[in-house]
C-alpha atoms as a PDB file:
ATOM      1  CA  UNK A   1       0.000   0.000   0.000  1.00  0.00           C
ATOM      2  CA  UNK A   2       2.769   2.596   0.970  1.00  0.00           C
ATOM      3  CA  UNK A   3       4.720   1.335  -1.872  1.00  0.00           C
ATOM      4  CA  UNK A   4       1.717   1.860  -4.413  1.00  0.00           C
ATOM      5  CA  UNK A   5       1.059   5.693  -2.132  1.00  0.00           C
ATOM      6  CA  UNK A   6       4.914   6.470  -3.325  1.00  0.00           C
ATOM      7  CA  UNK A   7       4.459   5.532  -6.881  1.00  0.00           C
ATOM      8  CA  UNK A   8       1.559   7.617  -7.637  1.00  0.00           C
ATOM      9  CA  UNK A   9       2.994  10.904  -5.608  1.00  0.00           C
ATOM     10  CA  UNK A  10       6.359  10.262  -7.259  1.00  0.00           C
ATOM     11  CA  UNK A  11       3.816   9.917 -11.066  1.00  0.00           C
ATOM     12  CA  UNK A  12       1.665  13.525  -9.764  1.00  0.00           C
ATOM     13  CA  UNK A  13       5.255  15.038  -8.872  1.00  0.00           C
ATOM     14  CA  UNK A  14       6.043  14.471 -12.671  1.00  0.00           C
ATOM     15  CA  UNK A  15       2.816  14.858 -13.903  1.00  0.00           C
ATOM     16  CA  UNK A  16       3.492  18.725 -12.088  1.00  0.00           C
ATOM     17  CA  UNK A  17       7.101  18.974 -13.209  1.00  0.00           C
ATOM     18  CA  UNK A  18       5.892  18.624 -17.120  1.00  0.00           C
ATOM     19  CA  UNK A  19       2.445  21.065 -16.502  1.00  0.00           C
ATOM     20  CA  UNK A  20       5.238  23.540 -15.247  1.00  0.00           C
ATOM     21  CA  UNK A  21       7.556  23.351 -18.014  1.00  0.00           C
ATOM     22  CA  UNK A  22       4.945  23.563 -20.485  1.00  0.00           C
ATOM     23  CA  UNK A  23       3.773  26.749 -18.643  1.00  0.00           C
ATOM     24  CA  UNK A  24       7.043  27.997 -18.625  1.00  0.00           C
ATOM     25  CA  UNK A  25       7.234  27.436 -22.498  1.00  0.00           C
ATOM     26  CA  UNK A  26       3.860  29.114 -23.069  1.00  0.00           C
ATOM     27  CA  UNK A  27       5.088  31.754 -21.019  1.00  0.00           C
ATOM     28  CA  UNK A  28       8.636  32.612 -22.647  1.00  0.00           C
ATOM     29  CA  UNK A  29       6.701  32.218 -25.767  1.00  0.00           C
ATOM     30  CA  UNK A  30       4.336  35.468 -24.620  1.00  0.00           C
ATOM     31  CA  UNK A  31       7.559  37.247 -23.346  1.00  0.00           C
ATOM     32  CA  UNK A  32       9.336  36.548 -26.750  1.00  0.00           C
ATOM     33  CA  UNK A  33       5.856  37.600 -28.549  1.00  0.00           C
ATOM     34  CA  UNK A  34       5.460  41.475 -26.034  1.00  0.00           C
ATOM     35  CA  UNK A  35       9.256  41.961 -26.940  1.00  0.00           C
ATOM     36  CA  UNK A  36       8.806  41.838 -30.703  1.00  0.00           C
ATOM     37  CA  UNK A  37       5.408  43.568 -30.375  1.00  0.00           C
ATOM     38  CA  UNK A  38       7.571  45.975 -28.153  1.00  0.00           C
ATOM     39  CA  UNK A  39      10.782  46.370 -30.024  1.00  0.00           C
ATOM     40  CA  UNK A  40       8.229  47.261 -33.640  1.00  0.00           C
ATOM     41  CA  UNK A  41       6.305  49.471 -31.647  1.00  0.00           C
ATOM     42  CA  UNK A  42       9.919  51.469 -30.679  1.00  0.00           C
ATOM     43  CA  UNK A  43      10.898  51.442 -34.781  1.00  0.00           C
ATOM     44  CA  UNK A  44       7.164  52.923 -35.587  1.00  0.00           C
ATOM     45  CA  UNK A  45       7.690  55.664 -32.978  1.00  0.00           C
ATOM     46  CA  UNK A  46      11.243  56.291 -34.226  1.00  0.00           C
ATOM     47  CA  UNK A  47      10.027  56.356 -37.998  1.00  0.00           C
ATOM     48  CA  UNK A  48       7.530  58.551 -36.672  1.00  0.00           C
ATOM     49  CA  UNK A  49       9.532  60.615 -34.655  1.00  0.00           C
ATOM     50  CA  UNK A  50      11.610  61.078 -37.795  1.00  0.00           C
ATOM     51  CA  UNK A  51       9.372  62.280 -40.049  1.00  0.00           C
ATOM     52  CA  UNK A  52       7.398  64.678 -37.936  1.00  0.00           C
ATOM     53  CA  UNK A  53      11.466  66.260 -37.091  1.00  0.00           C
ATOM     54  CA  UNK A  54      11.505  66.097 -40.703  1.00  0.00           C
ATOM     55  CA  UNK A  55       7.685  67.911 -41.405  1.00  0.00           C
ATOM     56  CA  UNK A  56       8.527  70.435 -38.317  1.00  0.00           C
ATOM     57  CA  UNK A  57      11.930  71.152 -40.426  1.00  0.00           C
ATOM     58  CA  UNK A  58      10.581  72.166 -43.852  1.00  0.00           C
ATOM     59  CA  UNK A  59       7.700  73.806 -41.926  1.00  0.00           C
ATOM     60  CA  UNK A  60      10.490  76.042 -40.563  1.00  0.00           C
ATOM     61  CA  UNK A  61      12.256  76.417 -43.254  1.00  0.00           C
ATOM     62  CA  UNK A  62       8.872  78.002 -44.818  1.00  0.00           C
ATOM     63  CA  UNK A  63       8.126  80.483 -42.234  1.00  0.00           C
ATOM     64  CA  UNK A  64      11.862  81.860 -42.312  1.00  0.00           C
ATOM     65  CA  UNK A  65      11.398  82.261 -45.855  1.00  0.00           C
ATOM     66  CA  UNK A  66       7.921  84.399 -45.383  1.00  0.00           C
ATOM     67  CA  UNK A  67       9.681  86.107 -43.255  1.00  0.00           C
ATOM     68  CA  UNK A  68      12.733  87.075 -45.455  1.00  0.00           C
ATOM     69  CA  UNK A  69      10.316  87.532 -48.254  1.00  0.00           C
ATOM     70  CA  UNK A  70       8.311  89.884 -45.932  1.00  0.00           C
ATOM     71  CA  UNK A  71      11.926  92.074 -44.688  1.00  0.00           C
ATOM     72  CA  UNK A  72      12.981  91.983 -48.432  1.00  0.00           C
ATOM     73  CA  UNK A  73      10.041  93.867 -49.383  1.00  0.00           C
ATOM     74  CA  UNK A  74      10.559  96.091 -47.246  1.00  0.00           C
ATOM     75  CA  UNK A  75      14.133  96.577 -48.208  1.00  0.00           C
ATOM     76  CA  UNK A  76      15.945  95.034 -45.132  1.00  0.00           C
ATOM     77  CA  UNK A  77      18.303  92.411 -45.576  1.00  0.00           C
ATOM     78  CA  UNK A  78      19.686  92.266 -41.897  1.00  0.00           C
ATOM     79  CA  UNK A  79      17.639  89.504 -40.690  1.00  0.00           C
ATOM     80  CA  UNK A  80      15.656  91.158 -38.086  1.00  0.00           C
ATOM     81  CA  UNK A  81      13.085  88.627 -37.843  1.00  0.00           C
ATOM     82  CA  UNK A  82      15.462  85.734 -36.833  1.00  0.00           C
ATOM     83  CA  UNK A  83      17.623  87.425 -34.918  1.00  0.00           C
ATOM     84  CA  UNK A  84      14.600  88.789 -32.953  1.00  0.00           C
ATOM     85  CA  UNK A  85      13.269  85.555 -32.020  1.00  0.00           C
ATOM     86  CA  UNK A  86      16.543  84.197 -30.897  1.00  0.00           C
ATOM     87  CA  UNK A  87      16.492  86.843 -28.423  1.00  0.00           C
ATOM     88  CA  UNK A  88      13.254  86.168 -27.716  1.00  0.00           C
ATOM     89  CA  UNK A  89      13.847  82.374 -27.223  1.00  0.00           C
ATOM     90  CA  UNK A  90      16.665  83.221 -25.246  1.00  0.00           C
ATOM     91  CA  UNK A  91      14.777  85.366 -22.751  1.00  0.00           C
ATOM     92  CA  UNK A  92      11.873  83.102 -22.922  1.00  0.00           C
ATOM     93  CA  UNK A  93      14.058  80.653 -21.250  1.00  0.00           C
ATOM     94  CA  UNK A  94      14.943  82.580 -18.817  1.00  0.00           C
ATOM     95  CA  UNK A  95      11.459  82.951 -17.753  1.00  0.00           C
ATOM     96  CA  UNK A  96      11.725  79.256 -17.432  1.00  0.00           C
ATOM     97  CA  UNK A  97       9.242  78.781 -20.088  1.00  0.00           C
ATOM     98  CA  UNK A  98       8.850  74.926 -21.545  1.00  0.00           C
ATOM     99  CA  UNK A  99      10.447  73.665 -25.003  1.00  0.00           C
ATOM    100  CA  UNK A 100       7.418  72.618 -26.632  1.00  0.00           C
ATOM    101  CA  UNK A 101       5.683  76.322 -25.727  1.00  0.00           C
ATOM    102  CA  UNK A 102       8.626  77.892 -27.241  1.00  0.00           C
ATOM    103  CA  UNK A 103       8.597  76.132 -30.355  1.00  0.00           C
ATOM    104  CA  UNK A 104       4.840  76.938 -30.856  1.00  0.00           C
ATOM    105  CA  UNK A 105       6.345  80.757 -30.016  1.00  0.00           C
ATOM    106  CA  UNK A 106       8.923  80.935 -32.473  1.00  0.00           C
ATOM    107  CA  UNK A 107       6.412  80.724 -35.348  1.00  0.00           C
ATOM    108  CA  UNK A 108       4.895  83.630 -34.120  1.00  0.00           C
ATOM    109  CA  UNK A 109       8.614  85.558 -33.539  1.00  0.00           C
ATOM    110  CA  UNK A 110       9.404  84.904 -37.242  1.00  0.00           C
ATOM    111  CA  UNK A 111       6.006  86.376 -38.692  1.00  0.00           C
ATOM    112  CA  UNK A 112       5.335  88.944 -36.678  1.00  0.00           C
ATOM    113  CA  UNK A 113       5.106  91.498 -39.260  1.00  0.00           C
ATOM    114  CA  UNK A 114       3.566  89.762 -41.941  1.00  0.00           C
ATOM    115  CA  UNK A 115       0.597  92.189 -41.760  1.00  0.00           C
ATOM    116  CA  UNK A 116       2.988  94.612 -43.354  1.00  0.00           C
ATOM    117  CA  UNK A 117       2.328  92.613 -46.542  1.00  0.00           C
ATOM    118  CA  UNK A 118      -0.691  94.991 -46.795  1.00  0.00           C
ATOM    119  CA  UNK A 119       0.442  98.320 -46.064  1.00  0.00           C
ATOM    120  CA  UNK A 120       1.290 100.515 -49.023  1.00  0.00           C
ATOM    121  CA  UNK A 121       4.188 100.815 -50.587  1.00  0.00           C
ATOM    122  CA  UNK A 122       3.828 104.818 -50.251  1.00  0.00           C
ATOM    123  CA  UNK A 123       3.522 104.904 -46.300  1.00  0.00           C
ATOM    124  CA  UNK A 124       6.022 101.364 -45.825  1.00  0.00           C
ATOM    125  CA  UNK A 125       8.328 103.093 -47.730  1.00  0.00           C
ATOM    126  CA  UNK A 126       7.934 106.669 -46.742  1.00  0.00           C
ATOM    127  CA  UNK A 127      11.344 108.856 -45.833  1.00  0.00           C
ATOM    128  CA  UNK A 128       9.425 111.344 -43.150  1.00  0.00           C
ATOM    129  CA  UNK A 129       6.791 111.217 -40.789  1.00  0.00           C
ATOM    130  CA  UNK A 130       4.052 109.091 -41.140  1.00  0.00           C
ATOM    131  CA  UNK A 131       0.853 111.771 -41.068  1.00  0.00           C
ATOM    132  CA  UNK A 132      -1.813 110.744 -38.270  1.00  0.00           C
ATOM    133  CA  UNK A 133      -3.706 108.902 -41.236  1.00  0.00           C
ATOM    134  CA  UNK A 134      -0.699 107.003 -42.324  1.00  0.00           C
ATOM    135  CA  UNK A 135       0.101 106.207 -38.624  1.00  0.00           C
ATOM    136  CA  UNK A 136      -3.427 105.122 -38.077  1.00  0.00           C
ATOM    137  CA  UNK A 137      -3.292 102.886 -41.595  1.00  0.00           C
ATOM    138  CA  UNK A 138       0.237 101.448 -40.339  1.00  0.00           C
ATOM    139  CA  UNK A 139      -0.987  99.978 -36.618  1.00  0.00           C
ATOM    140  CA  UNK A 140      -3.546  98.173 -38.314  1.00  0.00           C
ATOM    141  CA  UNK A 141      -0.752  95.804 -39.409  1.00  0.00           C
ATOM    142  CA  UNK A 142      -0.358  93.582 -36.267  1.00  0.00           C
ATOM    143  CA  UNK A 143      -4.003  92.856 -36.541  1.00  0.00           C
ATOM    144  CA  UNK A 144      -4.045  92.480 -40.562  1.00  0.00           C
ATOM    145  CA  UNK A 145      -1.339  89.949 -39.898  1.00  0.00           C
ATOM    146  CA  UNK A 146      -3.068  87.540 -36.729  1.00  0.00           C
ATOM    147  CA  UNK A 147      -5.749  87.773 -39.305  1.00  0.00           C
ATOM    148  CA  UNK A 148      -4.039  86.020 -42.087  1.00  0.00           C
ATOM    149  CA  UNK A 149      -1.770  83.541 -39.846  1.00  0.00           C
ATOM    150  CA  UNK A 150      -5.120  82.106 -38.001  1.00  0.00           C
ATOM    151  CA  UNK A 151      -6.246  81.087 -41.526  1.00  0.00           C
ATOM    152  CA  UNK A 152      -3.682  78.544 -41.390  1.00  0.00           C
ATOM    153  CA  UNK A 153      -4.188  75.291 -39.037  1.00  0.00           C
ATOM    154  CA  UNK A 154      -0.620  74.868 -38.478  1.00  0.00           C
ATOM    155  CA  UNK A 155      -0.271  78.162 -37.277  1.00  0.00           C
ATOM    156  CA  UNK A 156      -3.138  79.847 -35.358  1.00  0.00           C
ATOM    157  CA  UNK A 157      -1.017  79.659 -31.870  1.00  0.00           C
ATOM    158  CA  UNK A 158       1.287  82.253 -33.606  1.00  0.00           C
ATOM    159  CA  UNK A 159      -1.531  84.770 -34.097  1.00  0.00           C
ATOM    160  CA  UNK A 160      -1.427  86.374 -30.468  1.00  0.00           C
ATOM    161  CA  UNK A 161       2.342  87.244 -31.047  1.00  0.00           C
ATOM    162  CA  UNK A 162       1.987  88.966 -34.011  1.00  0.00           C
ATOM    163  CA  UNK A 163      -1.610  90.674 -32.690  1.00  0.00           C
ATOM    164  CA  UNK A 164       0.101  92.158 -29.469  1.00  0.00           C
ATOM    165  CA  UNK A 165       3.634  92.355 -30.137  1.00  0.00           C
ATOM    166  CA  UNK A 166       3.087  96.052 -30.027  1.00  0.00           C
ATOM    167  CA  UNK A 167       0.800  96.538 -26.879  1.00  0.00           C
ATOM    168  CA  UNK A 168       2.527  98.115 -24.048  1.00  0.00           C
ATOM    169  CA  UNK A 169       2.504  97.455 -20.140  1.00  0.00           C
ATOM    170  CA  UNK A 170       0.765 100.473 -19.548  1.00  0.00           C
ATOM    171  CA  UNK A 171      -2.119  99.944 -22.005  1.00  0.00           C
ATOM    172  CA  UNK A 172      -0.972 102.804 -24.482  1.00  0.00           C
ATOM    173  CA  UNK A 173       0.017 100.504 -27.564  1.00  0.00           C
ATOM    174  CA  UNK A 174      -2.453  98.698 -30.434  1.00  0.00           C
ATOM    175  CA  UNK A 175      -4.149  97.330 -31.731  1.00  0.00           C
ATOM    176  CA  UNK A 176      -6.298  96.949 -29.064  1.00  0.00           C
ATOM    177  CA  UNK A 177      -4.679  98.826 -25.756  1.00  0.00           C
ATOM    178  CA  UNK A 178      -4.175  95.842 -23.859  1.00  0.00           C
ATOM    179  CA  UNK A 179      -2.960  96.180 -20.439  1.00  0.00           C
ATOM    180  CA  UNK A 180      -0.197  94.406 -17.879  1.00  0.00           C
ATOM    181  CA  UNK A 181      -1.030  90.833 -17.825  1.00  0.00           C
ATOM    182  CA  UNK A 182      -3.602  90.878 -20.405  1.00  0.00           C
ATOM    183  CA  UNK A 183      -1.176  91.034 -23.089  1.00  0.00           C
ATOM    184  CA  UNK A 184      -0.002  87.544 -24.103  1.00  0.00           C
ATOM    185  CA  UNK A 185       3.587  86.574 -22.112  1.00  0.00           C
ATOM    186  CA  UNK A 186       4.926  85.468 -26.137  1.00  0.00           C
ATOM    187  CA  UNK A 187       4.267  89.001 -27.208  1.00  0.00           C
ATOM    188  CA  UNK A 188       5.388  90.599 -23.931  1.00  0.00           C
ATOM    189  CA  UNK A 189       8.587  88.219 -24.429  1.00  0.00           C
ATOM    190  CA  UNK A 190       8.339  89.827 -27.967  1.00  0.00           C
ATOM    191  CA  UNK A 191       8.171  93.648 -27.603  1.00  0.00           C
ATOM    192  CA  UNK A 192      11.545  92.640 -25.344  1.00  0.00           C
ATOM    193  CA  UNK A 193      13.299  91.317 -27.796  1.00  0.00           C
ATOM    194  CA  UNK A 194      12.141  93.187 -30.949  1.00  0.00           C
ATOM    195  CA  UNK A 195      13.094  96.954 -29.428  1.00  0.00           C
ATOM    196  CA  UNK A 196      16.346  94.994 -28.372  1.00  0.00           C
ATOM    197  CA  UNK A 197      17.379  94.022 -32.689  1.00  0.00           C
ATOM    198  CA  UNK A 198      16.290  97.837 -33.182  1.00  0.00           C
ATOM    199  CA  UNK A 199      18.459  99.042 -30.884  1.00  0.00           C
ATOM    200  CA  UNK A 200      21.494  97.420 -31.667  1.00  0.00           C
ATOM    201  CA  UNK A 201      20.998  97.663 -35.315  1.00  0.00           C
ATOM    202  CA  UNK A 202      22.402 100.149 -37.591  1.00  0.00           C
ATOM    203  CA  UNK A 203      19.642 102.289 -39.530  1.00  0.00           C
ATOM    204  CA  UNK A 204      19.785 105.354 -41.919  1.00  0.00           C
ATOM    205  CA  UNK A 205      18.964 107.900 -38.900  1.00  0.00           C
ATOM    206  CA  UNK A 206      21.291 106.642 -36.882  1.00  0.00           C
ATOM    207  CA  UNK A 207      24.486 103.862 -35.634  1.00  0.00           C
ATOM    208  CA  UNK A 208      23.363 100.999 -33.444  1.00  0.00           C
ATOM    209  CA  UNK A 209      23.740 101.097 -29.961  1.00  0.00           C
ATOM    210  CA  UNK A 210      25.642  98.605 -27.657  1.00  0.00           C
ATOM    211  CA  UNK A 211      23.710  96.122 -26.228  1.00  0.00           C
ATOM    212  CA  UNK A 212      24.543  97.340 -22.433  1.00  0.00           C
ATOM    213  CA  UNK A 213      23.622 100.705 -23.739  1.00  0.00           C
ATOM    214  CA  UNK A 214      20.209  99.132 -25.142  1.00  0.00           C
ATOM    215  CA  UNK A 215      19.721  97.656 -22.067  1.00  0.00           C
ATOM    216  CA  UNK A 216      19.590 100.249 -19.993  1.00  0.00           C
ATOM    217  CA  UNK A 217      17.368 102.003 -22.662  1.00  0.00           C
ATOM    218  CA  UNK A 218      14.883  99.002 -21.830  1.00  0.00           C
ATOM    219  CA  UNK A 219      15.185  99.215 -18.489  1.00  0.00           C
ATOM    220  CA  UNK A 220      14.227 102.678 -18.007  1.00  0.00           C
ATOM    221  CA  UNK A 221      10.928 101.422 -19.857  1.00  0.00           C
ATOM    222  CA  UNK A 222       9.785  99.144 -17.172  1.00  0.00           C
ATOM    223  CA  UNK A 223       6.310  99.575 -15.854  1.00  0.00           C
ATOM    224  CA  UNK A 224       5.646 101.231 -19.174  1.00  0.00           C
ATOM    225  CA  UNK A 225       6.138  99.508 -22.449  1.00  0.00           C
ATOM    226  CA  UNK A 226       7.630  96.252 -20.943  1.00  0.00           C
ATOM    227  CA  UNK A 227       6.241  93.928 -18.554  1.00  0.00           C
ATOM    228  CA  UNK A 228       8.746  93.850 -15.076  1.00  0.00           C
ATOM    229  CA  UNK A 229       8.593  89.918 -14.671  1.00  0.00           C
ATOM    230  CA  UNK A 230      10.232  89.883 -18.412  1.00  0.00           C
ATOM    231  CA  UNK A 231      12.725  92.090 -18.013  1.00  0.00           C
ATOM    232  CA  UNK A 232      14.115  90.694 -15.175  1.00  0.00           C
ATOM    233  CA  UNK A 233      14.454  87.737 -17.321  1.00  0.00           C
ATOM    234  CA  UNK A 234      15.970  89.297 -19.573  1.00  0.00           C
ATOM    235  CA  UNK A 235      18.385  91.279 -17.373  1.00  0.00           C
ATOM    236  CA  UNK A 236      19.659  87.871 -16.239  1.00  0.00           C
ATOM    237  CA  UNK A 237      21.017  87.429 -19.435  1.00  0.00           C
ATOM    238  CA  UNK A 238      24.359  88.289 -20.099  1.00  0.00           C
ATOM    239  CA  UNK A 239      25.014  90.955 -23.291  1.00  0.00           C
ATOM    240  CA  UNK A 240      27.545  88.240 -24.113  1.00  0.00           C
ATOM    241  CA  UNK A 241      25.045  85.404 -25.065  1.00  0.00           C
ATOM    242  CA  UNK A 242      22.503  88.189 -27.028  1.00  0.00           C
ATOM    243  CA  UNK A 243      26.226  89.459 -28.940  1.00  0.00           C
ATOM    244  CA  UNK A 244      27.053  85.990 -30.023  1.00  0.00           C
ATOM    245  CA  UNK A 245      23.000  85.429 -31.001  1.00  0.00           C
ATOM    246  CA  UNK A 246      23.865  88.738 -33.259  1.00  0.00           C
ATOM    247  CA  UNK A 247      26.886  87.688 -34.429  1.00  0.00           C
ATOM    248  CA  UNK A 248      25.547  84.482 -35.623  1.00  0.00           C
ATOM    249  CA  UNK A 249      22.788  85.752 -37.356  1.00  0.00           C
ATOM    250  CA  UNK A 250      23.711  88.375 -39.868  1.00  0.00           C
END
């Protein structure tokens, strides 16, 4: 009896021992099966990856040639646009500002005066003083141009740049005499960097300045045209970093 009791356990030990290894089989089998299924999924999201790098590229590319197009036709050749928004990049990352909020910026950086597209060639062009008619005709420009940029899909987060790139702190710019923290931060980030390329730019009237000189021309403007919070950003940043931006981009 205890001989027949020893044979069976030592037959259910084996019968357990072979259920197990089967198990075990089945189960490396799934493991094998998640790693391909994971290891394809990793290629598709690379290939993916790629091509949207690729798509964001050309995009790129065809906003920074708008935006020559747009400076040529107005007779500049420096590259304000670009060198604009990589001050403005630059301070927007100061302000601590994330990558992928910055890159939806940038588009709105480089065609910020694309409104000027519409303005006449007589007041655009003009050697003297705008009249108050002219004037009035030439601020309409930063709302021509969110007008035309929300048209397109890919770049209707770009329209509040180039709407209020030229509101002011104190509520005394256009279009639309925005006020403090009503104005978008990407155009307050903006109107920053923008005044900063004028500055230290040469034109007809007169030499460019030096960018500590332009910076204490911005300074003084705090409270008024430029929002506080952004200029201390942008005070953080050394006039080495916006000279070698400059220097780059010429």
């Amino acid at each position: 009896m205890a001989v027949r009791n020893e044979t069976e356990l030592i037959k259910e030990i084996a019968r357990l021992r072979s259920e197990l290894a089967g198990r075990e089989r089945e189960s490396g089998d799934k493991v094998r099966r998640l790693e391909r299924y994971a290891a394809d999924m990793r290629k598709e999201f690379e290939q993916e990856r790629s091509r949207s790098q690729e798509l964001r590229r050309s995009h790129m590319a065809t906003v920074r040639a708008l935006s020559n197009a747009i400076e040529a036709r107005r007779g500049h050749t420096s590259k304000h646009a670009e060198r604009a928004t990589a001050y403005a990049l630059e301070i927007a990352r100061a302000l601590g500002i994330s990558v992928s909020d910055t890159a939806e910026f940038e588009l709105g950086f480089l065609l910020h005066d694309v409104g000027k597209i519409a303005i006449p060639d007589a007041i655009l062009f003009k050697p003297g003083a705008l009249t108050d008619e002219e004037q009035a005709l030439m601020r309409q420009h930063p709302a021509i141009g969110a007008d035309i940029v929300r048209r397109i899909d890919s770049l209707g987060a770009a329209a509040d740049v180039v709407r209020f790139h030229h509101e002011r702190w104190d509520g005394q710019g256009y279009p639309d005499g925005l006020a403090g923290e009503q104005i978008p931060l990407a155009a307050r980030v903006f109107a920053v960097a923008d005044v900063l390329d004028a500055l230290t730019t040469n034109r007809p009237y007169r030499p460019a300045s030096s960018f500590s000189a332009a910076r204490e021309i911005i300074t003084r403007q705090v409270g008024a045209q430029f929002d506080p919070r952004v200029v201390q950003a942008f005070s953080s940043i050394p006039d080495a970093a916006f000279e070698r931006i400059g220097a780059q981009i010429r």
